[in-house]
N, C-alpha and C. Protein backbone atom coordinates (compact mmCIF):
# COMPACT_ATOMS: atom_id res chain seq x y z
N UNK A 1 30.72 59.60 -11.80
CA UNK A 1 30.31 58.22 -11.67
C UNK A 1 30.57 57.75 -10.24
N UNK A 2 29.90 56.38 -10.22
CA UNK A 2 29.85 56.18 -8.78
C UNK A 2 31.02 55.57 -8.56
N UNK A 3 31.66 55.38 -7.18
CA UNK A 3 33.05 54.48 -6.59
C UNK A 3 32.49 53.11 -7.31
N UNK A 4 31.42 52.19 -6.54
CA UNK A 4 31.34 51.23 -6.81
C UNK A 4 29.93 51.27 -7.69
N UNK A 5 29.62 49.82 -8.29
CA UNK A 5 28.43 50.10 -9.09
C UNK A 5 27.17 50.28 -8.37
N UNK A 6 26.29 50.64 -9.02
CA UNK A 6 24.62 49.90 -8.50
C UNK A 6 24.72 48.92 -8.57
N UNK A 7 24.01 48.32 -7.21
CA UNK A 7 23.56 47.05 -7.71
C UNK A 7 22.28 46.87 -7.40
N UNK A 8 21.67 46.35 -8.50
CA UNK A 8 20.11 45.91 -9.32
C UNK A 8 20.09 44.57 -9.22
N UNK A 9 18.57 44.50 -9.23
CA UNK A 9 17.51 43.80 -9.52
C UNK A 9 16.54 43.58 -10.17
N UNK A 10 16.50 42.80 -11.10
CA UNK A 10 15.44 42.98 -12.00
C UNK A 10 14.45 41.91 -11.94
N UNK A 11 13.06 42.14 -11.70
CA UNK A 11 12.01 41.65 -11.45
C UNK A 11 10.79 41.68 -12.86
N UNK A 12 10.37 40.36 -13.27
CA UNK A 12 9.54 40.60 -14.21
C UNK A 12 8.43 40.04 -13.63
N UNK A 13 7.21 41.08 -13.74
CA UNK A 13 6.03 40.25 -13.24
C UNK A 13 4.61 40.18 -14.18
N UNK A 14 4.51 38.86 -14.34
CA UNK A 14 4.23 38.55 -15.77
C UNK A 14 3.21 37.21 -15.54
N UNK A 15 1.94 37.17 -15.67
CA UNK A 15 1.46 35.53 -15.62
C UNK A 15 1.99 34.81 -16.94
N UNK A 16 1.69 35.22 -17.73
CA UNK A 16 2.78 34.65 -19.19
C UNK A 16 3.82 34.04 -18.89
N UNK A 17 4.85 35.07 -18.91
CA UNK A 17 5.82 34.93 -18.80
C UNK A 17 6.71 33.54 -18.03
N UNK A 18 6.10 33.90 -16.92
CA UNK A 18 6.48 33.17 -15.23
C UNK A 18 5.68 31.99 -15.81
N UNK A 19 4.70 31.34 -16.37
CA UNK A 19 4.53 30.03 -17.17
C UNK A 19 5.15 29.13 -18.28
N UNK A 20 5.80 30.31 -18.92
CA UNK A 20 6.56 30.05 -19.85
C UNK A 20 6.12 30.00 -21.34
N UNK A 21 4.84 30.70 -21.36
CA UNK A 21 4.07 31.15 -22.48
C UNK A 21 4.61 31.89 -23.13
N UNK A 22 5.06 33.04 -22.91
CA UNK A 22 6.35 33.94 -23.01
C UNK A 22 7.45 34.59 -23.15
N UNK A 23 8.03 34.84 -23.91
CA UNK A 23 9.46 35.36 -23.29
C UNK A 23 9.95 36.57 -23.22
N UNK A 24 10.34 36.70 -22.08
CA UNK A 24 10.10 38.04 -21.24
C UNK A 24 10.94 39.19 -21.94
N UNK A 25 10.67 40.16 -22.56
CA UNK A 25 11.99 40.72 -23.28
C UNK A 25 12.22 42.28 -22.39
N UNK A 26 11.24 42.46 -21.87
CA UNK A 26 11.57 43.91 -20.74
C UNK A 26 12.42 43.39 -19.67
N UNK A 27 12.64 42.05 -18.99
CA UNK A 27 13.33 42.13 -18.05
C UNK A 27 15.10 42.36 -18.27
N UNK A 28 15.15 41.42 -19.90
CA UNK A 28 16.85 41.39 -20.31
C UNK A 28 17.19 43.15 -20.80
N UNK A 29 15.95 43.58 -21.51
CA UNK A 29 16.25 44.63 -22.24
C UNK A 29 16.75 46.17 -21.06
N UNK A 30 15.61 46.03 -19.73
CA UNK A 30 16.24 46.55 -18.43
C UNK A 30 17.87 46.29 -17.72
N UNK A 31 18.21 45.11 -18.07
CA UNK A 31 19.38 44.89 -17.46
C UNK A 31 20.39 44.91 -18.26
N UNK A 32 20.13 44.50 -19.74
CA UNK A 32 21.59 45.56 -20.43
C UNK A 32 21.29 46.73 -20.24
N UNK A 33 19.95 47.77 -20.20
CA UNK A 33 20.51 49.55 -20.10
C UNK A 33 21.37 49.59 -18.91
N UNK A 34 20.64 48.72 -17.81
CA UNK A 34 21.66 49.41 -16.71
C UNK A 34 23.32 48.61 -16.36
N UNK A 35 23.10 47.64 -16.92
CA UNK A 35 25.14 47.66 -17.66
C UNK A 35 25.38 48.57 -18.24
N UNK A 36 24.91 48.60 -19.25
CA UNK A 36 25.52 49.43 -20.60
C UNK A 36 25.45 51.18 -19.98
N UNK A 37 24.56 51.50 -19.97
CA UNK A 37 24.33 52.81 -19.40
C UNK A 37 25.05 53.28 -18.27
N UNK A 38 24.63 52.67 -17.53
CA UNK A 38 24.92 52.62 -15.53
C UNK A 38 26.35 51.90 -15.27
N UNK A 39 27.11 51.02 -15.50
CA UNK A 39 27.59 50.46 -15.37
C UNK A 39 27.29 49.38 -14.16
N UNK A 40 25.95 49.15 -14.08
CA UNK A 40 25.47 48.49 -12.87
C UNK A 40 25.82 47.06 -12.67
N UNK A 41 25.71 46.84 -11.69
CA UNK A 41 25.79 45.37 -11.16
C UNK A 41 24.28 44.44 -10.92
N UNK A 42 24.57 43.22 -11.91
CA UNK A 42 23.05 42.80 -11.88
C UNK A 42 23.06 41.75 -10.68
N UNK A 43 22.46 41.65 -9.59
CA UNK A 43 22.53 40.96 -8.61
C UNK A 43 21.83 39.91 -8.67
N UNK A 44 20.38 40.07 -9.29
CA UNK A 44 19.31 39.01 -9.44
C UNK A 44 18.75 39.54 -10.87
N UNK A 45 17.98 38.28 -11.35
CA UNK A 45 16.86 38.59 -12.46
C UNK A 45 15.61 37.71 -11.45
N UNK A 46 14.38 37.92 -11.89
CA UNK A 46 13.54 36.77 -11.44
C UNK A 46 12.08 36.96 -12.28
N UNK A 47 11.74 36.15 -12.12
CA UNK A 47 10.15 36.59 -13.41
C UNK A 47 9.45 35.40 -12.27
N UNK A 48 7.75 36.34 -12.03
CA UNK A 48 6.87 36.09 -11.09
C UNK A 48 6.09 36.31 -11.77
N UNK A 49 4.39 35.50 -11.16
CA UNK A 49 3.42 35.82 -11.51
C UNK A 49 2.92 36.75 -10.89
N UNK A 50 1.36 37.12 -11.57
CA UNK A 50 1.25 38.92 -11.03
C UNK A 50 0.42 38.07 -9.79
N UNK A 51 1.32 38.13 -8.71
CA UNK A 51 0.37 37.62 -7.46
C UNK A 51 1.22 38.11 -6.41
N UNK A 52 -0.40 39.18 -5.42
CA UNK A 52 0.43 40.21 -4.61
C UNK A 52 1.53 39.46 -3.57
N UNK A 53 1.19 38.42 -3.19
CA UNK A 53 1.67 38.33 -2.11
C UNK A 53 3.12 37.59 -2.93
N UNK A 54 3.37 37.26 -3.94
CA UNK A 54 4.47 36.67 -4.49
C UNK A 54 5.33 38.17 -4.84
N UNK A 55 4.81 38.77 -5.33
CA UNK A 55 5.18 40.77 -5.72
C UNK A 55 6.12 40.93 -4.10
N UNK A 56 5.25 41.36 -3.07
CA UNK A 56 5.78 41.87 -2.30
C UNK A 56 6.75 40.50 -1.41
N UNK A 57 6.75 39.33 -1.18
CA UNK A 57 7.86 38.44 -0.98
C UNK A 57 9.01 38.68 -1.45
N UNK A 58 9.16 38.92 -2.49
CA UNK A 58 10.27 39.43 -3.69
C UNK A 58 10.94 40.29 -3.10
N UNK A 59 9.53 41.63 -3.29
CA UNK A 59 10.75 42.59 -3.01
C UNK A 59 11.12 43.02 -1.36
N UNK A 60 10.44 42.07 -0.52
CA UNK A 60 10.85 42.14 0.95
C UNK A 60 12.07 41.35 0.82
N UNK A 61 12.47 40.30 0.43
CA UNK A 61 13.93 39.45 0.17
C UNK A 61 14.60 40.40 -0.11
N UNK A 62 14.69 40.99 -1.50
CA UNK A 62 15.54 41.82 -2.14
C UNK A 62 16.60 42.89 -1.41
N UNK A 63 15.53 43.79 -0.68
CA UNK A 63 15.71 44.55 0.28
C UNK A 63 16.35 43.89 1.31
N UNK A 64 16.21 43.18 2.01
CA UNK A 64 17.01 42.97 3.04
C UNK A 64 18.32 43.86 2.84
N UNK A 65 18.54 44.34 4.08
CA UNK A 65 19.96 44.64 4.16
C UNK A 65 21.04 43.71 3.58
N UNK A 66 21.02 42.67 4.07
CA UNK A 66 22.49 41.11 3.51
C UNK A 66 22.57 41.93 2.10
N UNK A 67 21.67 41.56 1.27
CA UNK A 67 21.50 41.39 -0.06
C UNK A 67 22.21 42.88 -0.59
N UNK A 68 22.31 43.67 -0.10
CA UNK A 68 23.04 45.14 -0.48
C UNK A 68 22.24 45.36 -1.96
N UNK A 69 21.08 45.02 -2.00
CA UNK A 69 20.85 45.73 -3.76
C UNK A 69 20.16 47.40 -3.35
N UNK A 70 20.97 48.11 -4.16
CA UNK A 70 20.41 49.35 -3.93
C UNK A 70 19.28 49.56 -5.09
N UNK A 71 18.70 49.12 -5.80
CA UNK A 71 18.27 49.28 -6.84
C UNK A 71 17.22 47.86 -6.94
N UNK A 72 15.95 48.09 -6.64
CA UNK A 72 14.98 47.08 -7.70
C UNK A 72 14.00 47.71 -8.79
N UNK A 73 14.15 46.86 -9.88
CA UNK A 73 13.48 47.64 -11.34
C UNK A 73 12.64 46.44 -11.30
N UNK A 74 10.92 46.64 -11.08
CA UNK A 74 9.94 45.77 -11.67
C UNK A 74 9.77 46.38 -13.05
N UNK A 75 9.11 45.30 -13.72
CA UNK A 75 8.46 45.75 -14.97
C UNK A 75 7.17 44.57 -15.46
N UNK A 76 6.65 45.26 -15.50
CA UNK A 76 5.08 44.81 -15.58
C UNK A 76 4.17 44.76 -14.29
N UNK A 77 2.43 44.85 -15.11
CA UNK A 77 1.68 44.68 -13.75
C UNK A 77 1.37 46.33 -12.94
N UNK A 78 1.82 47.11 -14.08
CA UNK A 78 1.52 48.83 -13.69
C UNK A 78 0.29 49.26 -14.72
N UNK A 79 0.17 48.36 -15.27
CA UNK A 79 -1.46 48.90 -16.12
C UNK A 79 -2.61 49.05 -15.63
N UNK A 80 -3.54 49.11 -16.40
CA UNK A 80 -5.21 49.18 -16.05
C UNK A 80 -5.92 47.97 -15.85
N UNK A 81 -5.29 46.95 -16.60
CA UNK A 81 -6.47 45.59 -15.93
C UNK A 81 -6.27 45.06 -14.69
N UNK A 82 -7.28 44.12 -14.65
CA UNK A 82 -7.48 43.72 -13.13
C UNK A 82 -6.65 42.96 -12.15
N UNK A 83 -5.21 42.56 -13.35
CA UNK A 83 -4.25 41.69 -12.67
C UNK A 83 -2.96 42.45 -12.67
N UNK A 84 -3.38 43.84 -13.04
CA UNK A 84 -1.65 44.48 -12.55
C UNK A 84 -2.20 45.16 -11.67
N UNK A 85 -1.19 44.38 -10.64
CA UNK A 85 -1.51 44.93 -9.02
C UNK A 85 0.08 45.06 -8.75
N UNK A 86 0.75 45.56 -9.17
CA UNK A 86 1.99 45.65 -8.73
C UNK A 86 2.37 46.74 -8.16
N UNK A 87 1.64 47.46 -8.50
CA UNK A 87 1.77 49.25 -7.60
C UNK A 87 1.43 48.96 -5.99
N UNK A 88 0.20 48.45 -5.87
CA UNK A 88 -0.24 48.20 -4.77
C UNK A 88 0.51 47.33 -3.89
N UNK A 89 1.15 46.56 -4.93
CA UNK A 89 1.95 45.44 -3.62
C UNK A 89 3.47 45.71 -3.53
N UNK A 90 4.03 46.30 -4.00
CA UNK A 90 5.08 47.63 -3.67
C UNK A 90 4.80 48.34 -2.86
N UNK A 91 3.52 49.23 -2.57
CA UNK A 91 3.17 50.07 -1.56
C UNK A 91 3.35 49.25 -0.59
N UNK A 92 2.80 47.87 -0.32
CA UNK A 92 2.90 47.27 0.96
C UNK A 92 4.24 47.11 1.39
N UNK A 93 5.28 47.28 0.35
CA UNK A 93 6.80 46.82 0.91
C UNK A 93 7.46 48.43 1.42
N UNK A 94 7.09 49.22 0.62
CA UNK A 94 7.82 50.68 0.21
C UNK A 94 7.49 51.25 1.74
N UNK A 95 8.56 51.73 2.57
CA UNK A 95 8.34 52.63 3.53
C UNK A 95 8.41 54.49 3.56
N UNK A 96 8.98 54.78 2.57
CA UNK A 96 8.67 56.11 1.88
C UNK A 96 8.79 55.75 0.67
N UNK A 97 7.44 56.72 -0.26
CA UNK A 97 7.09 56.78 -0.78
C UNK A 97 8.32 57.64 -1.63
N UNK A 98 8.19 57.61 -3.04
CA UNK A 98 8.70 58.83 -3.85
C UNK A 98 7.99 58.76 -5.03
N UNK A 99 6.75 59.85 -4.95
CA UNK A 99 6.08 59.52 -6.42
C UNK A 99 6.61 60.86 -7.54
N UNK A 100 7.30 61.53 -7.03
CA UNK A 100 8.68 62.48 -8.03
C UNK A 100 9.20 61.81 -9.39
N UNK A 101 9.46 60.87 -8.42
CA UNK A 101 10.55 60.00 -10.02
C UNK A 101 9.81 59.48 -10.89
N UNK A 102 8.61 58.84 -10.75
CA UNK A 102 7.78 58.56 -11.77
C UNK A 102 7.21 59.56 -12.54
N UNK A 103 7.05 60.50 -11.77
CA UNK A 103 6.12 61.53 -12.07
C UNK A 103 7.38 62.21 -13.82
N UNK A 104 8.26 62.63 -12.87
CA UNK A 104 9.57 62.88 -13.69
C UNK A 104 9.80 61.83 -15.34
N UNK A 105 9.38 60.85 -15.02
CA UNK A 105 9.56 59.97 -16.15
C UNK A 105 8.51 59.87 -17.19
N UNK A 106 7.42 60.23 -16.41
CA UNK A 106 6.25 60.12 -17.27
C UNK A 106 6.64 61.65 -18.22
N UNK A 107 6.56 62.28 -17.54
CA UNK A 107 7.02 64.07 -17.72
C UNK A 107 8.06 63.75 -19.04
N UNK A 108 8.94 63.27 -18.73
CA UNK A 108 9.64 63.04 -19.91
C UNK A 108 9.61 62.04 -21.17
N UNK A 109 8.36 61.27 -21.29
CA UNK A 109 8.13 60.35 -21.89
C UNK A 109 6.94 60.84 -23.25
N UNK A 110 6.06 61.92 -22.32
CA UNK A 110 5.14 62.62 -22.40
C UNK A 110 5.30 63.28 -24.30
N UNK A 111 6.20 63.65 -24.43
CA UNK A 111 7.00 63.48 -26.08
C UNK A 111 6.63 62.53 -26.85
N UNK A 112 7.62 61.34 -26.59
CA UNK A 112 7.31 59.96 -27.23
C UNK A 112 5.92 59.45 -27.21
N UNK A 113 5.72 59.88 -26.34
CA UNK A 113 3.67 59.01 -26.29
C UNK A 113 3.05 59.44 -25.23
N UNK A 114 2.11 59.86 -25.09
CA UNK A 114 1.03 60.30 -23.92
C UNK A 114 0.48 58.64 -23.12
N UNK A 115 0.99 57.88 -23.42
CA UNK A 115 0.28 56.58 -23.50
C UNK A 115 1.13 56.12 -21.78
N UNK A 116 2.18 57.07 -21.55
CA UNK A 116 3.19 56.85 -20.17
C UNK A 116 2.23 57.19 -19.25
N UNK A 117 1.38 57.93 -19.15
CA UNK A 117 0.39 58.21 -18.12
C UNK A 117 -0.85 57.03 -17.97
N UNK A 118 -0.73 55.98 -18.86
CA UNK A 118 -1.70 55.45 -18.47
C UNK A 118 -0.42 54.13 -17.21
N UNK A 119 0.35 54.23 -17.30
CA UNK A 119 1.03 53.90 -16.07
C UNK A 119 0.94 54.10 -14.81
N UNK A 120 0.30 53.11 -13.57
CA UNK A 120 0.20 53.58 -12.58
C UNK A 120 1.81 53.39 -11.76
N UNK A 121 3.03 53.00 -12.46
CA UNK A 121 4.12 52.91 -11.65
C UNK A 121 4.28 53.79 -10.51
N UNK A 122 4.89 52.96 -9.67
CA UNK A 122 5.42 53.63 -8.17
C UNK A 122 6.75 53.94 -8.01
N UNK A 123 7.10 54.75 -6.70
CA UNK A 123 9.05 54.56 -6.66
C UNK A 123 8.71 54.59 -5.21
N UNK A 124 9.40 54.16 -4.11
CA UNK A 124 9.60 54.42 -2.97
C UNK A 124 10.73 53.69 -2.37
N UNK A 125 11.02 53.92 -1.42
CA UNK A 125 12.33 53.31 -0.66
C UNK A 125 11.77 52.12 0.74
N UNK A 126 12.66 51.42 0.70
CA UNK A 126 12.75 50.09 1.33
C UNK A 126 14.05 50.06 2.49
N UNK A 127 14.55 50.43 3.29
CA UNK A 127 15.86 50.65 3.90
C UNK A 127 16.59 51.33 3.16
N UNK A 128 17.26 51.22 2.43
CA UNK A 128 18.32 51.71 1.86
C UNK A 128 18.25 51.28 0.21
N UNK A 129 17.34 50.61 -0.03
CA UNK A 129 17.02 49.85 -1.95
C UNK A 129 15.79 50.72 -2.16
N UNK A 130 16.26 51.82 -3.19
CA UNK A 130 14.96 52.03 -4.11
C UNK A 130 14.03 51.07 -4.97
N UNK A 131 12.85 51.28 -5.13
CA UNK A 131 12.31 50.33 -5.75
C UNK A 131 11.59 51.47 -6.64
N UNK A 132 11.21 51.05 -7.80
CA UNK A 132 11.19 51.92 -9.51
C UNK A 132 10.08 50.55 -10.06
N UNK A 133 8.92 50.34 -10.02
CA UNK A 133 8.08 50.03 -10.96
C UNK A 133 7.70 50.52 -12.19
N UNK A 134 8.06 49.71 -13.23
CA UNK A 134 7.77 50.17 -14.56
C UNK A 134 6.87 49.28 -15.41
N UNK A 135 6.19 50.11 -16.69
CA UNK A 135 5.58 48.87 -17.32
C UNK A 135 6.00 48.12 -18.18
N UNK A 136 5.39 46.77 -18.61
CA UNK A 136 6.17 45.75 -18.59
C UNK A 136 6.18 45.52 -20.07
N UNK A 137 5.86 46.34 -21.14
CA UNK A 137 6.11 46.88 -22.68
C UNK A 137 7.61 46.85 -22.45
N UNK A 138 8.28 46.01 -23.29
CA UNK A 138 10.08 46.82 -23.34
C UNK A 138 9.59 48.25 -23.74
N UNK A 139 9.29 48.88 -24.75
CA UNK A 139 8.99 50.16 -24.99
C UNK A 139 9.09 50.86 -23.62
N UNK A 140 7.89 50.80 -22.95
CA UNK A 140 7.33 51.35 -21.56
C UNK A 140 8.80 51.61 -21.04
N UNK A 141 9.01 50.00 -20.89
CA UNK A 141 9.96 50.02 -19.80
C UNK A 141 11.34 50.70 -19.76
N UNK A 142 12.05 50.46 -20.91
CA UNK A 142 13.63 50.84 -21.47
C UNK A 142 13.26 52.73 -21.39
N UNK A 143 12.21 53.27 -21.93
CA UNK A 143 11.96 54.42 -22.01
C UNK A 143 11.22 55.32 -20.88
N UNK A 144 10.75 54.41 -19.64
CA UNK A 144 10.81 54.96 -18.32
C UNK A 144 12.30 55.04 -17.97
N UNK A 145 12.77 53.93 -17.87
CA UNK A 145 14.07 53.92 -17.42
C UNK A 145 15.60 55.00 -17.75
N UNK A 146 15.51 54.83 -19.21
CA UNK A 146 15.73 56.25 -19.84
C UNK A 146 15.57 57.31 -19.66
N UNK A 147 14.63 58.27 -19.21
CA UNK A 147 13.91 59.39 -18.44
C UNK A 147 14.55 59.35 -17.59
N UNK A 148 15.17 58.27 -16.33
CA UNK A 148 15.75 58.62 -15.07
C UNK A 148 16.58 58.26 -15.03
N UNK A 149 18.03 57.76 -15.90
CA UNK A 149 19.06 57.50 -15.56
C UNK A 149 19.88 58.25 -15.55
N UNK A 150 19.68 59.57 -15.91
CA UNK A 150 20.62 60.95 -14.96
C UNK A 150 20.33 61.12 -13.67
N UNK A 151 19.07 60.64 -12.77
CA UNK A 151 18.89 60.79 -11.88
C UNK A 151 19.67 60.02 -10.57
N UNK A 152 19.44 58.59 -11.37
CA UNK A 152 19.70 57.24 -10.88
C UNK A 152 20.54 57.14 -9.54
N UNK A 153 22.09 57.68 -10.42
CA UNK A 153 23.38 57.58 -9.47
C UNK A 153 23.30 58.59 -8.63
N UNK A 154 22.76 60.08 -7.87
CA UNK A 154 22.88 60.33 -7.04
C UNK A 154 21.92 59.69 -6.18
N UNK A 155 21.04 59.37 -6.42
CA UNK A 155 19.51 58.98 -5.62
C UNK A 155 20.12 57.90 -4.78
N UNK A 156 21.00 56.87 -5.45
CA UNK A 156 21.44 55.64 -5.06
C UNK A 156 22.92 56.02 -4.32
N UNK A 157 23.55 57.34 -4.52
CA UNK A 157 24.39 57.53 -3.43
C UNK A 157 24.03 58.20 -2.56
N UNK A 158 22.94 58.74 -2.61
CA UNK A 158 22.49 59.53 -1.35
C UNK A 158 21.56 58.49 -0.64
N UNK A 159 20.70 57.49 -0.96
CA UNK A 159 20.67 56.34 -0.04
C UNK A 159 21.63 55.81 0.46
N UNK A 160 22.54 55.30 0.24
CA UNK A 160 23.94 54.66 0.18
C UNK A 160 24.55 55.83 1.61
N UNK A 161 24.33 56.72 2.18
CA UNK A 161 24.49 57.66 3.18
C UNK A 161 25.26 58.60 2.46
N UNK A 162 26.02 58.54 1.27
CA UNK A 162 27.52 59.32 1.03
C UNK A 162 26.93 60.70 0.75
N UNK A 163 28.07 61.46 1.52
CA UNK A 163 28.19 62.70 1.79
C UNK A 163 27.62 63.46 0.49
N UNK A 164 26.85 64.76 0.90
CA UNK A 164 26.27 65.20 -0.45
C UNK A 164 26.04 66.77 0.69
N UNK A 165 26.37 67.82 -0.72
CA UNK A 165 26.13 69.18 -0.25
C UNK A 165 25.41 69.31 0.97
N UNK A 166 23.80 68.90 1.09
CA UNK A 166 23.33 69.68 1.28
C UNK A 166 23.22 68.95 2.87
N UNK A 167 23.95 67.83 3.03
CA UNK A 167 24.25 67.41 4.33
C UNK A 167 25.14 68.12 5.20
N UNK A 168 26.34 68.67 4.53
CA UNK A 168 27.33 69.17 5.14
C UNK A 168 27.22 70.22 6.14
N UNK A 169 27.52 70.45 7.45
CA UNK A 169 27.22 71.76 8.48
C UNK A 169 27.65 72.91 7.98
């Protein structure tokens, strides 16, 4: 386990929701796994509408260095209709890419339902904060998330700079 926790962010992006039509149950159901699971630190929650330039505002704040979140989890806005654009407006924030980890999650989801591939989720890095788009089904979401939380804690200490094998001279 890690010295100190993750610390997360959880982002719901939702026109519903963010009106109050709604109530958002992937964003709470994301942030107890990663207490309960992770022992993470929840830094923010926030629920947005699916609007790119509100998407990537978010997660350009988030990221900032100040803010130390190593970890942002969207959920919703990774589907097929015409208003989940959330992949795309992640790409605009994400400075490397990592499409592994999704790939990895779908891979492992692929059991439970073939239905994970109709997910266009992204992962890429932001300075030092991974960012993990998921879809915005609690199902989707708790069970992407699931798939990678063996992964989680080194990914987030090897951003974090800390020493790891394959650094060493």
């Amino acid at each position: 386990m890690m010295a100190d926790s993750i610390r997360v962010v959880v982002m719901t992006v939702s026109d519903r929701c963010s009106r109050g039509e709604a109530v958002d149950e992937s964003g709470p159901a994301l942030v107890a796994m990663m207490q309960d699971d992770l022992g993470a630190t929840i830094v923010g929650t926030r629920c947005i509408p699916d609007e790119r330039g509100l998407i990537t505002a978010a997660l350009r704040d988030w990221a900032e260095p100040a803010n130390s979140v190593d970890l942002i989890l969207t959920t919703g806005g990774t589907g097929l209709s015409s208003r989940d654009i959330t992949p795309e407006a992640a790409m605009e924030v994400i400075e490397r890419e990592h499409p592994a980890l999704l790939d990895l999650a779908r891979l492992r989801c692929l059991e439970s339902t073939p239905m994970a591939f109709l997910s266009r989720g992204v992962a890429g890095i932001r300075g030092r904060t991974l960012i993990l788009t998921l879809p915005g089904s609690v199902r989707g979401a708790t069970e992407t998330l699931r798939a990678l939380r063996d992964v989680l804690p080194h990914a987030i200490q090897t951003l974090r700079g800390d020493p790891t094998d394959h650094e060493r001279p």
